[in-house]
C-alpha atoms as a PDB file:
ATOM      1  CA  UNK A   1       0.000   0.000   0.000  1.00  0.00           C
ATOM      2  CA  UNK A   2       0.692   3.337  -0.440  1.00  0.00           C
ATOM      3  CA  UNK A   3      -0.739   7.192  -0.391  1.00  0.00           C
ATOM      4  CA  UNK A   4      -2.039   6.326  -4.340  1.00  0.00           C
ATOM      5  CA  UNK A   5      -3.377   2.728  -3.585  1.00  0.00           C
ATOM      6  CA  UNK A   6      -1.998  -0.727  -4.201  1.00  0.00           C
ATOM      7  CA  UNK A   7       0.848  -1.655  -5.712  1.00  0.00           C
ATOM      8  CA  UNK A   8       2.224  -5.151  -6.931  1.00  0.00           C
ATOM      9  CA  UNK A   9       5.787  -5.211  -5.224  1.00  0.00           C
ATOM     10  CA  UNK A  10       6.368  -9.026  -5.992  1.00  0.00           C
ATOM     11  CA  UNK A  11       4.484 -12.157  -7.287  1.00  0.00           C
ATOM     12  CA  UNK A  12       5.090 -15.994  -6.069  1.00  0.00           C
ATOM     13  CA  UNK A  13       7.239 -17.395  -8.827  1.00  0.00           C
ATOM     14  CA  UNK A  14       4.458 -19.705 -10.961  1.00  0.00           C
ATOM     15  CA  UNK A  15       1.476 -18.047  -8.630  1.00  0.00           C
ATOM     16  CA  UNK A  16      -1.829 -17.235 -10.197  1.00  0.00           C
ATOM     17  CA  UNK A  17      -0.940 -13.275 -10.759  1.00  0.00           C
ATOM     18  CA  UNK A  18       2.710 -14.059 -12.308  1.00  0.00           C
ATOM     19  CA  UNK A  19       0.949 -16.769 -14.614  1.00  0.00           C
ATOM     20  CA  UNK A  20      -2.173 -13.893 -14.828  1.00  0.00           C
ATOM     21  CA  UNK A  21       1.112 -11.573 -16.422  1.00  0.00           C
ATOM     22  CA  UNK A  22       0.750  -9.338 -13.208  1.00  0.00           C
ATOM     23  CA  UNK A  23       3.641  -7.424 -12.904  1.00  0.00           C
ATOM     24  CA  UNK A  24       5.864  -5.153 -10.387  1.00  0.00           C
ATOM     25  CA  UNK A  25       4.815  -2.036 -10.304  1.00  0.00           C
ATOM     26  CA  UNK A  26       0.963  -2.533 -11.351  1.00  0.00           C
ATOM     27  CA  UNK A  27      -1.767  -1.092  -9.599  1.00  0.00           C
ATOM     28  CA  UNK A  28      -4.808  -2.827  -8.117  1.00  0.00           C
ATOM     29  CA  UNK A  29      -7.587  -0.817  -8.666  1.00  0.00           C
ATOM     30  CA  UNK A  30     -10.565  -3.356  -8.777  1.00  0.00           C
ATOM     31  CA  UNK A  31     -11.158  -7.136  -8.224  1.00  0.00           C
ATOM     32  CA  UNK A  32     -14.250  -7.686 -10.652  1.00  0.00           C
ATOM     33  CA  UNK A  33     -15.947  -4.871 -10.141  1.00  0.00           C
ATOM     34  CA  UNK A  34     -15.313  -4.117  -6.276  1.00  0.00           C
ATOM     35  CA  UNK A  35     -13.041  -1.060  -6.010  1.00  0.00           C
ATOM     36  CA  UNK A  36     -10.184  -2.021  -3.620  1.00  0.00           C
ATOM     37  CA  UNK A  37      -7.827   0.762  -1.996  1.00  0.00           C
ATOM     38  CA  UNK A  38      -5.759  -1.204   1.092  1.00  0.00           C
ATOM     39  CA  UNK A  39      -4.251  -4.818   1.331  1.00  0.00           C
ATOM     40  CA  UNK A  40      -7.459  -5.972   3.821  1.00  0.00           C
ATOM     41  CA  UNK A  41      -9.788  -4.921   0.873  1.00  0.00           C
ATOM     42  CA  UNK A  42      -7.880  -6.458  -1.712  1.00  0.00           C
ATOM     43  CA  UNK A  43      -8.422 -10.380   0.203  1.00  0.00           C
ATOM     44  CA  UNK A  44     -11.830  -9.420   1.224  1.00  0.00           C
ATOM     45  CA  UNK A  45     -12.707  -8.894  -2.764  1.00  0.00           C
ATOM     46  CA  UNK A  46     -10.684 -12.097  -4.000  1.00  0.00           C
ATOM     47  CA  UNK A  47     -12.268 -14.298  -1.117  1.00  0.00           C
ATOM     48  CA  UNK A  48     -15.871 -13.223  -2.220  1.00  0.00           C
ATOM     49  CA  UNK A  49     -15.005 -14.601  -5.524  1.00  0.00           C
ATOM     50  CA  UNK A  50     -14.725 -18.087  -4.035  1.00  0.00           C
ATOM     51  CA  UNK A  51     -13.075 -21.142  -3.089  1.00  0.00           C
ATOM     52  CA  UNK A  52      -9.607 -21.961  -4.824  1.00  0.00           C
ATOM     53  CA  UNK A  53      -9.985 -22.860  -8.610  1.00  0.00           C
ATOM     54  CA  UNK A  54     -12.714 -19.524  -8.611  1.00  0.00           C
ATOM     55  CA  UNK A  55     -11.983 -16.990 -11.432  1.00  0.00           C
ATOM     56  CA  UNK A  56     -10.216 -13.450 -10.501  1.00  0.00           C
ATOM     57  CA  UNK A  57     -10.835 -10.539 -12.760  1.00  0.00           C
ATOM     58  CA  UNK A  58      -8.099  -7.960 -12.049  1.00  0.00           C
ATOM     59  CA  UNK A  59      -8.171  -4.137 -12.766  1.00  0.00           C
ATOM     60  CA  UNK A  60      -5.123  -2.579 -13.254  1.00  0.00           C
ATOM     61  CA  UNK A  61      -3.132   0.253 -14.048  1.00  0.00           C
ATOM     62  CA  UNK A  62       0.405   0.216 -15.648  1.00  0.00           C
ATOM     63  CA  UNK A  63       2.044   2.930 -16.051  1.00  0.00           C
ATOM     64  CA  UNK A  64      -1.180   4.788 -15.868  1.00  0.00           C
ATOM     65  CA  UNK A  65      -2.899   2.559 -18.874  1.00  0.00           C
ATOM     66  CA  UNK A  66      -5.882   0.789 -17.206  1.00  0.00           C
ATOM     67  CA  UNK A  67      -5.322  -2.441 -18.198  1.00  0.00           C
ATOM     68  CA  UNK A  68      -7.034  -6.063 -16.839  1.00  0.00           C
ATOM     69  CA  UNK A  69      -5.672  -9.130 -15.831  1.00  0.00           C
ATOM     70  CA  UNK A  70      -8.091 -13.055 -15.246  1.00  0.00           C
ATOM     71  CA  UNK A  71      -6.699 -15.673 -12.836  1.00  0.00           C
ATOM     72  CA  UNK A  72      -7.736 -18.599 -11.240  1.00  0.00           C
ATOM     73  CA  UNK A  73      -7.047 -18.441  -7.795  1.00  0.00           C
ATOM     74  CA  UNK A  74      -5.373 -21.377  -6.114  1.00  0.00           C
ATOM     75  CA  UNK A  75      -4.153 -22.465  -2.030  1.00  0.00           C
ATOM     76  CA  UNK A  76      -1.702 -20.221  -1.439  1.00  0.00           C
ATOM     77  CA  UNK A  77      -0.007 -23.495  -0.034  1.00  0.00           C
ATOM     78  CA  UNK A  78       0.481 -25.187  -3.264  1.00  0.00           C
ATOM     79  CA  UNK A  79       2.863 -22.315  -4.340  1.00  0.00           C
ATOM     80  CA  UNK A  80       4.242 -20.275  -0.722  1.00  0.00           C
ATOM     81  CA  UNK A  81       7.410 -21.908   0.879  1.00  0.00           C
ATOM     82  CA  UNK A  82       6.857 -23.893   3.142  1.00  0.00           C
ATOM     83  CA  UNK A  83       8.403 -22.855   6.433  1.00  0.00           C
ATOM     84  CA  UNK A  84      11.747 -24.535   7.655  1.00  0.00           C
ATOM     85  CA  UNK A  85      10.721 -26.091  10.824  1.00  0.00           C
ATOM     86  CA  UNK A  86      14.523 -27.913  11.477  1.00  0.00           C
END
């Protein structure tokens, strides 16, 4: 987050938004058609879509183009690292 919005700092490696083509630096504006301005609002939007395997419609803005991106969300777990626990 910042003063403007949200901004894409990083995507999982092989995650739905890298595979999606979100990239560093892109702006969330919207998920579908729910206008999203902090982090909280941005997971409250993408859970209302559904379970994993549920379709994401993105609205961006790069480099000030609007500009839309679709995913299919998945567990976060089949893609996160695992945490070292030895």
């Amino acid at each position: 987050e910042d003063d403007a919005g949200l901004v894409v700092s990083s995507t999982a490696r092989s995650g739905p938004a890298m595979k999606a083509g979100v990239q560093e630096g892109d702006r969330v504006v919207a998920v579908g058609e729910t206008l999203v301005s902090d982090l909280g609002g941005l997971w409250r939007a993408v859970w209302a879509t559904g379970s994993a395997g549920s379709k994401v419609r993105l609205q961006l803005s790069r480099d000030g183009v609007p500009s839309e991106a679709q995913l299919t969300s998945d567990d976060c777990g089949s893609f996160l690292k695992a945490p070292r626990l030895h």
